[in-house]
PDB file of N, CA and C in Angstrom:
ATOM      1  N   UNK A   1     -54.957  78.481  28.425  1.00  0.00           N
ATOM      2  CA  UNK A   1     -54.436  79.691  29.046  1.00  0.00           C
ATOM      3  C   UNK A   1     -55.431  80.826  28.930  1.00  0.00           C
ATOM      4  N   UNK A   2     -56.128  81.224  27.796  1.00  0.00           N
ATOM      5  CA  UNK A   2     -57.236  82.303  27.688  1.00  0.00           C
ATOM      6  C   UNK A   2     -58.233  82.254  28.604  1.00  0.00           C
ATOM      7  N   UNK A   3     -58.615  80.965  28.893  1.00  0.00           N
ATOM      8  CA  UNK A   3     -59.410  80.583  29.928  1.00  0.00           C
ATOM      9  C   UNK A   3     -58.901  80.893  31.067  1.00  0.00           C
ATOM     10  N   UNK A   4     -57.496  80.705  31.765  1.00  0.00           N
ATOM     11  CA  UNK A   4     -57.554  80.936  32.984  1.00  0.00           C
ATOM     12  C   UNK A   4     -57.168  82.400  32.526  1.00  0.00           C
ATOM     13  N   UNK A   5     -56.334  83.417  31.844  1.00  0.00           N
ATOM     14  CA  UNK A   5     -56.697  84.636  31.818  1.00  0.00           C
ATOM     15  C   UNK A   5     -58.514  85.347  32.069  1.00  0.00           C
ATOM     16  N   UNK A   6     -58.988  84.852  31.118  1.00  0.00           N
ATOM     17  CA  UNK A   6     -60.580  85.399  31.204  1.00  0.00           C
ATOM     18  C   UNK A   6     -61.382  85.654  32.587  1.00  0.00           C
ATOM     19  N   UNK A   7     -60.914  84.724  33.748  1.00  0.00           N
ATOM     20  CA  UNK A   7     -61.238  84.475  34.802  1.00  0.00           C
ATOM     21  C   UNK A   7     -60.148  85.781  35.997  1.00  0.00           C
ATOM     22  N   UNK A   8     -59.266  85.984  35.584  1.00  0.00           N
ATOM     23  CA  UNK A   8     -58.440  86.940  35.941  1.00  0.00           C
ATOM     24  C   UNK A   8     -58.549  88.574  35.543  1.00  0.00           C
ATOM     25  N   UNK A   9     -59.203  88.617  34.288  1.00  0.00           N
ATOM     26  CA  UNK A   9     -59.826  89.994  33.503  1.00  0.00           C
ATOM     27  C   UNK A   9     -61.322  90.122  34.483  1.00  0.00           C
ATOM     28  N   UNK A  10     -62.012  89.015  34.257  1.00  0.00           N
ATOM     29  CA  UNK A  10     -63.256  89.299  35.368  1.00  0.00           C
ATOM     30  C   UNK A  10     -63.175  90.390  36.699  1.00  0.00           C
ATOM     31  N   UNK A  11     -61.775  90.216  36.909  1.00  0.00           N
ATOM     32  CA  UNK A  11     -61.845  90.857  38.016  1.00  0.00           C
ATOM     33  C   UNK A  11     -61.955  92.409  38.188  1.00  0.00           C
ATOM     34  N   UNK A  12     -62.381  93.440  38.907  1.00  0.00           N
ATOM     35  CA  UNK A  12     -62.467  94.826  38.245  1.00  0.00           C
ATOM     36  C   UNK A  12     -61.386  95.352  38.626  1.00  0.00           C
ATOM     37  N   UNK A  13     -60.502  96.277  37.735  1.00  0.00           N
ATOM     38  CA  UNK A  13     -59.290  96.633  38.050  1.00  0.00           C
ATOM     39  C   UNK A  13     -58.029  96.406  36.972  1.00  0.00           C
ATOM     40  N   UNK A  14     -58.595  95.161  36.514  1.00  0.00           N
ATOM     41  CA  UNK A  14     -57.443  93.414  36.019  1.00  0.00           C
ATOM     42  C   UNK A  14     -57.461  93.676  34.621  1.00  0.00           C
ATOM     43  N   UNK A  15     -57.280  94.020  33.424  1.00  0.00           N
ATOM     44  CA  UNK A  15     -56.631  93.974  31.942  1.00  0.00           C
ATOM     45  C   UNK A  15     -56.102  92.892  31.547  1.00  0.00           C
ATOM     46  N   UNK A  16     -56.078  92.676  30.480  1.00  0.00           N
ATOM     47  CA  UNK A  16     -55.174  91.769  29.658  1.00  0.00           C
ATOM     48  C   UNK A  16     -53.839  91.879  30.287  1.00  0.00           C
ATOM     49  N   UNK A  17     -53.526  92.790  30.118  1.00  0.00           N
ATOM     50  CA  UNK A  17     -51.584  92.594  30.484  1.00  0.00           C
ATOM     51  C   UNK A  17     -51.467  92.434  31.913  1.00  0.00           C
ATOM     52  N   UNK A  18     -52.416  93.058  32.868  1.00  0.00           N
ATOM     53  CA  UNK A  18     -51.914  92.410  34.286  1.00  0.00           C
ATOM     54  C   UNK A  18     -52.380  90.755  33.919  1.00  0.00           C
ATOM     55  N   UNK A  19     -53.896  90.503  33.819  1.00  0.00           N
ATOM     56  CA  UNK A  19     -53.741  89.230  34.258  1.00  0.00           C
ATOM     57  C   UNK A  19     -53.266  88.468  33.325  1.00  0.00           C
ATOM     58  N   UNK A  20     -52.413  88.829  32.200  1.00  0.00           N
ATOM     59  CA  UNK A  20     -50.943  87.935  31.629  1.00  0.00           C
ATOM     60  C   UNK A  20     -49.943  87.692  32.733  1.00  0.00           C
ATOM     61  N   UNK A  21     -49.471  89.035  33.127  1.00  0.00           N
ATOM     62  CA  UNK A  21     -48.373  88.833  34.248  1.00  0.00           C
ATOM     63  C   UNK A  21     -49.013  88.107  35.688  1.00  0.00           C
ATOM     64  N   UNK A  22     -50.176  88.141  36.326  1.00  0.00           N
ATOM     65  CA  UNK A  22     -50.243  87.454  37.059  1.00  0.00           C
ATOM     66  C   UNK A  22     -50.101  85.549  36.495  1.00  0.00           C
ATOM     67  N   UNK A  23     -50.356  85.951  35.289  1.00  0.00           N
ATOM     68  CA  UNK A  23     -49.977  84.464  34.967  1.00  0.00           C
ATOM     69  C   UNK A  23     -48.542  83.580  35.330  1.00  0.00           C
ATOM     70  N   UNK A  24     -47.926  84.600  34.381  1.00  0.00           N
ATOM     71  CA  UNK A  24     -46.258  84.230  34.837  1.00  0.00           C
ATOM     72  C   UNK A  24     -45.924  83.923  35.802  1.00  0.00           C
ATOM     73  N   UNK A  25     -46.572  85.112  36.994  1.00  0.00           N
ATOM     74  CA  UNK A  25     -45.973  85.442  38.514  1.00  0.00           C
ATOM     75  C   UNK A  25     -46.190  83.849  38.948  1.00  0.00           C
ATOM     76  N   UNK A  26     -47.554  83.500  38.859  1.00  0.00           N
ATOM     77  CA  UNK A  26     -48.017  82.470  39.423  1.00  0.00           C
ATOM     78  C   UNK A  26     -47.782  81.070  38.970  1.00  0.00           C
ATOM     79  N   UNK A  27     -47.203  81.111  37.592  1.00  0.00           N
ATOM     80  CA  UNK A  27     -46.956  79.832  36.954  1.00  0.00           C
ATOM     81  C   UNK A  27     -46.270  78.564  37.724  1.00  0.00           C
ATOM     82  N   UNK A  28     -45.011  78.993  38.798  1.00  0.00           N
ATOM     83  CA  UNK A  28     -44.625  78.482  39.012  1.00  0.00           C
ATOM     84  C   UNK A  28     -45.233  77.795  40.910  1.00  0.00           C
ATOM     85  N   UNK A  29     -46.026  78.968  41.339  1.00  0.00           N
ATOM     86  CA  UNK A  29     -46.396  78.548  42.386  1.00  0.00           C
ATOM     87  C   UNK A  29     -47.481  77.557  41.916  1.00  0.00           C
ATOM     88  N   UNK A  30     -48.142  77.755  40.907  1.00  0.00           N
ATOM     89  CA  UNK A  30     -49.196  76.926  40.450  1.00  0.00           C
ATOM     90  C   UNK A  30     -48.749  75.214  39.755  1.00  0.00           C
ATOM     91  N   UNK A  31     -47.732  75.533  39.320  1.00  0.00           N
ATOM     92  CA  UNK A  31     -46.750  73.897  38.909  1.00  0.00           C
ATOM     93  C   UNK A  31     -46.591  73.401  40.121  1.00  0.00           C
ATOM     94  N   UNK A  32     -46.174  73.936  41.256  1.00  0.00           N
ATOM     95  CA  UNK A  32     -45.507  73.133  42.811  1.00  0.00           C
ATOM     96  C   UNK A  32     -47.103  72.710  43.358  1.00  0.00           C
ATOM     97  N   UNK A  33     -47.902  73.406  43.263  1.00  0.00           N
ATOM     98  CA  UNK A  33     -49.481  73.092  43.706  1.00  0.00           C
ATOM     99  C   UNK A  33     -49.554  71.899  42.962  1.00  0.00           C
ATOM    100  N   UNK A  34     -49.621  71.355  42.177  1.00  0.00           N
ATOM    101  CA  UNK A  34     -49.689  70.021  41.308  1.00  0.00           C
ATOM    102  C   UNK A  34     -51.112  70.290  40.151  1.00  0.00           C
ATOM    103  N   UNK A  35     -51.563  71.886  40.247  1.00  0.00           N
ATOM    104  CA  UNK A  35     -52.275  71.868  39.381  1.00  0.00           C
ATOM    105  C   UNK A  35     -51.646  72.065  38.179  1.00  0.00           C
ATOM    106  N   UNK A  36     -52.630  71.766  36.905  1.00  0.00           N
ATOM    107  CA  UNK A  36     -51.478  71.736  35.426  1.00  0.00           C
ATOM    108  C   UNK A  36     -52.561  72.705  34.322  1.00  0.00           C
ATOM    109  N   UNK A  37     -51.272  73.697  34.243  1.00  0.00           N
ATOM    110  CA  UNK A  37     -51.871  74.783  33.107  1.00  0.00           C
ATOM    111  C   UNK A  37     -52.048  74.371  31.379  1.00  0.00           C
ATOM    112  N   UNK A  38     -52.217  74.891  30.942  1.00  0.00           N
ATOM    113  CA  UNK A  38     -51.893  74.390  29.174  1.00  0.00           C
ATOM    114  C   UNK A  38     -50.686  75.227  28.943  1.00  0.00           C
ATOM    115  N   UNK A  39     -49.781  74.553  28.104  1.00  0.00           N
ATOM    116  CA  UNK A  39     -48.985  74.664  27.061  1.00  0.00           C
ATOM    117  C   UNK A  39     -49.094  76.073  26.953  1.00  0.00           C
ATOM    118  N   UNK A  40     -48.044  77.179  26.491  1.00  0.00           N
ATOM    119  CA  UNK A  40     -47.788  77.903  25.696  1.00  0.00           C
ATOM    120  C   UNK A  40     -47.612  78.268  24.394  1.00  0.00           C
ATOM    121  N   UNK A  41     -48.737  77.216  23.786  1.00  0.00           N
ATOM    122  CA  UNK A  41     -48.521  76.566  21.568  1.00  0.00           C
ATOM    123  C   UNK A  41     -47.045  76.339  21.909  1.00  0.00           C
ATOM    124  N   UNK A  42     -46.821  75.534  22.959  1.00  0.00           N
ATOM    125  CA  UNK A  42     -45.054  74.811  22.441  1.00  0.00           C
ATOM    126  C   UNK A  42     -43.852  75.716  23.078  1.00  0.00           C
ATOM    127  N   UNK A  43     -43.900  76.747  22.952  1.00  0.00           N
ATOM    128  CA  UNK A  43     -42.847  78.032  23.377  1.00  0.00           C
ATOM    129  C   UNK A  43     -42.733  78.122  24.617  1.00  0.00           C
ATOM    130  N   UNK A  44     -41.534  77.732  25.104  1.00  0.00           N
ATOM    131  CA  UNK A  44     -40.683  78.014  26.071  1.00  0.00           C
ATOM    132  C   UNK A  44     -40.120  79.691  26.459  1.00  0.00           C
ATOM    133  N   UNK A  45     -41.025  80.524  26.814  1.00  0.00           N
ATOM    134  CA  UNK A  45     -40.227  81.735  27.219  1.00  0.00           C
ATOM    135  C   UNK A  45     -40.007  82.036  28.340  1.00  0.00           C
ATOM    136  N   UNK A  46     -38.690  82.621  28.305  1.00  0.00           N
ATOM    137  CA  UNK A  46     -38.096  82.709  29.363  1.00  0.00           C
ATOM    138  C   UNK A  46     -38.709  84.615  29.701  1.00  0.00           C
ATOM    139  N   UNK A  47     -38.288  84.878  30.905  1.00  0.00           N
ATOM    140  CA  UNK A  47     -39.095  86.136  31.851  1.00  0.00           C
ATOM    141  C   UNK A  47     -38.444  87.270  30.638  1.00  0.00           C
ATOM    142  N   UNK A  48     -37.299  87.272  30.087  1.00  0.00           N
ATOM    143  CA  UNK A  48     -37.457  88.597  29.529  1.00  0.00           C
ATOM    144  C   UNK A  48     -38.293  88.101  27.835  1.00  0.00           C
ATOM    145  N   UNK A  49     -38.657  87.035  27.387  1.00  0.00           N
ATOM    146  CA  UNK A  49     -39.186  86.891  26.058  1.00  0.00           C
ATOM    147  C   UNK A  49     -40.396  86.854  26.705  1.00  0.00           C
ATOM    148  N   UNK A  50     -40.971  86.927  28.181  1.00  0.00           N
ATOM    149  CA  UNK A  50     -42.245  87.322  28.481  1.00  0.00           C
ATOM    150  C   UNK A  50     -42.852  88.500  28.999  1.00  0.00           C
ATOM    151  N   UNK A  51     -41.572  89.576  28.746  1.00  0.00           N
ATOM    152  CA  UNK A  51     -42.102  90.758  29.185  1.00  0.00           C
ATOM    153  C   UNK A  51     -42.139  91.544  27.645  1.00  0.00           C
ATOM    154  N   UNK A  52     -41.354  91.072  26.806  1.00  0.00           N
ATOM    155  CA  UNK A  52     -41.413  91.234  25.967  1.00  0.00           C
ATOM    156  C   UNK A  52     -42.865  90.875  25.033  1.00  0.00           C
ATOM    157  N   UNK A  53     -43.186  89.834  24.946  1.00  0.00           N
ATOM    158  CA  UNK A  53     -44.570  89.574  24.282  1.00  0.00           C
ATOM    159  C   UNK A  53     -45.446  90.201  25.465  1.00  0.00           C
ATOM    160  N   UNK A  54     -45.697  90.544  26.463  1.00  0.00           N
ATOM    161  CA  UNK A  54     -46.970  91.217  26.927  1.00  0.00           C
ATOM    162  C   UNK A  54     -46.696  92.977  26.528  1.00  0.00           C
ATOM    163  N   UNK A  55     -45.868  92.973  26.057  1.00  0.00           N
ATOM    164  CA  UNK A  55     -45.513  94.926  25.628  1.00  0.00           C
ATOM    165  C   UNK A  55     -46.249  94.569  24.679  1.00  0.00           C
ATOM    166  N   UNK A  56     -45.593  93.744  23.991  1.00  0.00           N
ATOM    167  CA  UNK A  56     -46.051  93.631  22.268  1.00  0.00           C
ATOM    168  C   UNK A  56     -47.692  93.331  22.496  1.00  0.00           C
ATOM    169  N   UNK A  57     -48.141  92.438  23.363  1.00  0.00           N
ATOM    170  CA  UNK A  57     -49.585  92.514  23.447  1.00  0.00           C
ATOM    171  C   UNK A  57     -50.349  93.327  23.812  1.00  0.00           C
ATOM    172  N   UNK A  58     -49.940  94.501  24.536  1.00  0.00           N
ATOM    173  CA  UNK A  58     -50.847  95.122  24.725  1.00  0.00           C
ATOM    174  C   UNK A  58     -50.347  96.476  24.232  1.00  0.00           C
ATOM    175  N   UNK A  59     -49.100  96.719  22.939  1.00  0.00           N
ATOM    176  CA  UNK A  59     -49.798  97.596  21.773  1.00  0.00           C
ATOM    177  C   UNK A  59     -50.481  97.234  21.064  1.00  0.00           C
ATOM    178  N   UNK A  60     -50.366  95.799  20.630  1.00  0.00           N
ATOM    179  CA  UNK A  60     -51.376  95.542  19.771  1.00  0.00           C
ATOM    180  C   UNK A  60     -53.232  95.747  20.105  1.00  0.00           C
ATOM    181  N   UNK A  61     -53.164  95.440  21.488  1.00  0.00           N
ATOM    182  CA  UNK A  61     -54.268  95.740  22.134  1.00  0.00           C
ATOM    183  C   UNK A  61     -54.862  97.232  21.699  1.00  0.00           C
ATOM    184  N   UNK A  62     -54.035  97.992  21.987  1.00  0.00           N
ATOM    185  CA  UNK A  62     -54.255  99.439  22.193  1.00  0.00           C
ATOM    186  C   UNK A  62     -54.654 100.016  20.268  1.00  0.00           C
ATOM    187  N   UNK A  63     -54.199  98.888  19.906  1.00  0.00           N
ATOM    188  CA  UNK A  63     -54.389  99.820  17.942  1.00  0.00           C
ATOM    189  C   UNK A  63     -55.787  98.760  17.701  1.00  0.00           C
ATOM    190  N   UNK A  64     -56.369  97.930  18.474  1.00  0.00           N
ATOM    191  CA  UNK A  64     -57.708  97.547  17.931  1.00  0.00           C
ATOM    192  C   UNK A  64     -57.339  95.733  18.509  1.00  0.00           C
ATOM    193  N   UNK A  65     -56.567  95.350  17.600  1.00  0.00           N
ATOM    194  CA  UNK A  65     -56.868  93.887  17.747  1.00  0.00           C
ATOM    195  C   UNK A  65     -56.749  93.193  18.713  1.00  0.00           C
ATOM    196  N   UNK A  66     -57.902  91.886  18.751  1.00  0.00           N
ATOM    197  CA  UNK A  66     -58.261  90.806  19.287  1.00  0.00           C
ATOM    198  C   UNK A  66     -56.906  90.221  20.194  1.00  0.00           C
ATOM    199  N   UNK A  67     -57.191  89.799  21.116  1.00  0.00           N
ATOM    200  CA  UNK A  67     -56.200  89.114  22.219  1.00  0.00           C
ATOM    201  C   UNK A  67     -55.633  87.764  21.423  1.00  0.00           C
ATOM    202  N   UNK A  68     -57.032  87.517  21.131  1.00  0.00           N
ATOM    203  CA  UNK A  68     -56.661  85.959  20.391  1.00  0.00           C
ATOM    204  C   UNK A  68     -55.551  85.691  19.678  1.00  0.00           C
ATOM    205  N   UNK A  69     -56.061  86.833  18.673  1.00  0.00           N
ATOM    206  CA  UNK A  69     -55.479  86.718  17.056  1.00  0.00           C
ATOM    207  C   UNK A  69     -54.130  87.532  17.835  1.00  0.00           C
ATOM    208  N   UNK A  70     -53.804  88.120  18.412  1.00  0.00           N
ATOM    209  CA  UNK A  70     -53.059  89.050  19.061  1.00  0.00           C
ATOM    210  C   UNK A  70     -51.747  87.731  19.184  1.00  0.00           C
ATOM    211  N   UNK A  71     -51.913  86.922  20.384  1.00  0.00           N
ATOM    212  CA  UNK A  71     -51.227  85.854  20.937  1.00  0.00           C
ATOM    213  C   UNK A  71     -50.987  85.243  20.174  1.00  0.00           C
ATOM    214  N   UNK A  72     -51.431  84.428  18.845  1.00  0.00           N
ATOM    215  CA  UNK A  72     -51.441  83.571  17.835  1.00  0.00           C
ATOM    216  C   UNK A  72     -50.304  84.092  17.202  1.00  0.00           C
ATOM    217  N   UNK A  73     -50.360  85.346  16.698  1.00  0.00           N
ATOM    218  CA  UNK A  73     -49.301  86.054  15.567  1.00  0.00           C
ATOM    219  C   UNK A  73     -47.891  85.986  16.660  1.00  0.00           C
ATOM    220  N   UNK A  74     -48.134  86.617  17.735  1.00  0.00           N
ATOM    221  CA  UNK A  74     -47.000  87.007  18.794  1.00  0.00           C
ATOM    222  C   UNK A  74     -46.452  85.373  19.009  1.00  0.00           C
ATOM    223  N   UNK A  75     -47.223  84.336  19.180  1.00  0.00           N
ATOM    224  CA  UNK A  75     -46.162  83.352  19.474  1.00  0.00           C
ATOM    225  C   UNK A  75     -45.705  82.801  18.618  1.00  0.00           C
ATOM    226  N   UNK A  76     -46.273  82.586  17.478  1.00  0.00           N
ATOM    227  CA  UNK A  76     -45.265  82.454  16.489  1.00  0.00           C
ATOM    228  C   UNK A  76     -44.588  82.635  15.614  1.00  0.00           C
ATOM    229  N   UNK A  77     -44.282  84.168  15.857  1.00  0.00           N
ATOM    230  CA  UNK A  77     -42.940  85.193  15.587  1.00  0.00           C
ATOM    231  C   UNK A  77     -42.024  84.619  17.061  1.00  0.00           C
ATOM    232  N   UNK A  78     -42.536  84.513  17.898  1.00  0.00           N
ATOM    233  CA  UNK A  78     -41.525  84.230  18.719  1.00  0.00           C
ATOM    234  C   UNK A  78     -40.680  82.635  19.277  1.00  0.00           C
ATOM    235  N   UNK A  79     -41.398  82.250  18.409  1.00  0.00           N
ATOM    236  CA  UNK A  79     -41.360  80.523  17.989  1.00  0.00           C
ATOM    237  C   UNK A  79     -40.201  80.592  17.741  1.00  0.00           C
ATOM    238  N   UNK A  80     -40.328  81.457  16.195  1.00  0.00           N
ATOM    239  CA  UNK A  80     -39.264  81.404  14.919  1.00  0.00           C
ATOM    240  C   UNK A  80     -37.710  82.391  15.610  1.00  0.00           C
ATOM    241  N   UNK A  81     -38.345  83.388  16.502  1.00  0.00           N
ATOM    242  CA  UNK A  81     -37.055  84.484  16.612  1.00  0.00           C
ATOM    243  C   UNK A  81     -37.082  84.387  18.001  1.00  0.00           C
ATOM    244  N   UNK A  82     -36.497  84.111  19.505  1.00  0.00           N
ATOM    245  CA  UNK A  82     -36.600  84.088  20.418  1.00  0.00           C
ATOM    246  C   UNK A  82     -36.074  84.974  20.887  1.00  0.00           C
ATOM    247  N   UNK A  83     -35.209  85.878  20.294  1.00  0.00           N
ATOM    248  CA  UNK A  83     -34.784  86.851  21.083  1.00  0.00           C
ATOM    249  C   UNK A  83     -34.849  88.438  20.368  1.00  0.00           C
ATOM    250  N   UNK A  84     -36.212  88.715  19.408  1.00  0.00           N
ATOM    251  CA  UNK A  84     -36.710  89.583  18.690  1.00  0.00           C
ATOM    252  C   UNK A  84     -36.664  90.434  20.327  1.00  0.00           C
ATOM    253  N   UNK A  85     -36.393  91.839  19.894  1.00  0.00           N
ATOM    254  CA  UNK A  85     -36.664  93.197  20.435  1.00  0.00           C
ATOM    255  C   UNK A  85     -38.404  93.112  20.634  1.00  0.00           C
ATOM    256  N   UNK A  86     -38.794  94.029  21.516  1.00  0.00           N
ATOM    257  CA  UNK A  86     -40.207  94.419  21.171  1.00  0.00           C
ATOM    258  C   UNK A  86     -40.239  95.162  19.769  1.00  0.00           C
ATOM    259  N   UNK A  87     -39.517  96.414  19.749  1.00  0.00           N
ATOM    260  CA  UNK A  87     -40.157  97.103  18.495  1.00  0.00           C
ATOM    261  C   UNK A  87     -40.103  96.121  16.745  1.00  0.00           C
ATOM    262  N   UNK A  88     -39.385  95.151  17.469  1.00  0.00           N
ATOM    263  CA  UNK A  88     -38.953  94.339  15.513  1.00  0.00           C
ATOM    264  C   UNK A  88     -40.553  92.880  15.879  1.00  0.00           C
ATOM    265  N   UNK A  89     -41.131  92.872  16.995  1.00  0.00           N
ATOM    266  CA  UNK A  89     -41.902  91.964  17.478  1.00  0.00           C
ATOM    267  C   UNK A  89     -42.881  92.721  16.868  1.00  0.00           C
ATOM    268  N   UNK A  90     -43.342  93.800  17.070  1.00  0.00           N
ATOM    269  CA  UNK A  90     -44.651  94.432  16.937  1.00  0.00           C
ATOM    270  C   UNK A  90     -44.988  94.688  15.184  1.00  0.00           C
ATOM    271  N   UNK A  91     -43.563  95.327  14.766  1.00  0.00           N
ATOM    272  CA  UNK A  91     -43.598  95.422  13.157  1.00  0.00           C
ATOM    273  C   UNK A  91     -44.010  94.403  12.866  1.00  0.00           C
ATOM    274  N   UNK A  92     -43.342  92.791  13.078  1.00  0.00           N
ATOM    275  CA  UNK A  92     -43.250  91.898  12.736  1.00  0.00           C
ATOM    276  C   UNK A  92     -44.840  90.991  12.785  1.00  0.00           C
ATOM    277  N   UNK A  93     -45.732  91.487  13.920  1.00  0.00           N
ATOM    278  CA  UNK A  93     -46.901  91.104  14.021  1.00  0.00           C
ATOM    279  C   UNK A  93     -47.885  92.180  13.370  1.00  0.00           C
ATOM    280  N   UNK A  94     -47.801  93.384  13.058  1.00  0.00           N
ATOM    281  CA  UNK A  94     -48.510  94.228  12.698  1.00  0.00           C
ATOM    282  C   UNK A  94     -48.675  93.318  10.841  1.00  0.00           C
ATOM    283  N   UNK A  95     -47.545  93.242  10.450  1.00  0.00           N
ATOM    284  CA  UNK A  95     -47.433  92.759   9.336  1.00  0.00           C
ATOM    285  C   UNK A  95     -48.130  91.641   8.985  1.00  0.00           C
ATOM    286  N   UNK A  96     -48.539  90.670   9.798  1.00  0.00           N
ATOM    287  CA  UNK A  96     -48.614  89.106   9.972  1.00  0.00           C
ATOM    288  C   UNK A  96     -50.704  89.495  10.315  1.00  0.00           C
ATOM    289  N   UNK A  97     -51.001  90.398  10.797  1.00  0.00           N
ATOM    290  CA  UNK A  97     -52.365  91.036  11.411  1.00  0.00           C
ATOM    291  C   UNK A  97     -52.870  91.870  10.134  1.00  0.00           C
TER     292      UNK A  97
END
């Protein structure tokens, strides 16, 4: 997934959090295409536990840290809690960062 994000940030204009959401947008036109994305580390989220982790990603963005390490902490707080708030998501990763 970072990979096909990275290719979507290339673009000028494009951030982390849009080309997250163009991810989503497109996930599903991209499954009916028969091309195949990677995994989400396992996690099944549904559109509001994915608007939710791109808030949470891109405060975390905004106080310094890495996308990587960013996504890593965020999915699995959201592994464990699927229906965490943003603000108990962000404590919850600030802590874990």
């Amino acid at each position: 997934l970072s990979e096909n994000l990275a290719v979507f940030k290339n673009i000028k204009g494009i951030g982390a959090k849009t080309a997250q959401r163009l991810m989503v947008e497109l996930k599903d036109k991209i499954a009916k295409s028969g091309i195949s994305l990677p995994a989400n580390d396992g996690i099944n989220l549904n559109t509001s536990n994915q608007e939710v982790r791109l808030e949470a990603l891109a405060a975390l963005q905004m106080l310094g840290y890495q996308t990587s390490a960013a996504n890593k902490v965020l999915n699995a707080i959201l592994k464990e809690t699927p229906a965490i708030k943003v603000e108990a998501l962000i404590k919850s990763a600030l802590k874990m960062l």
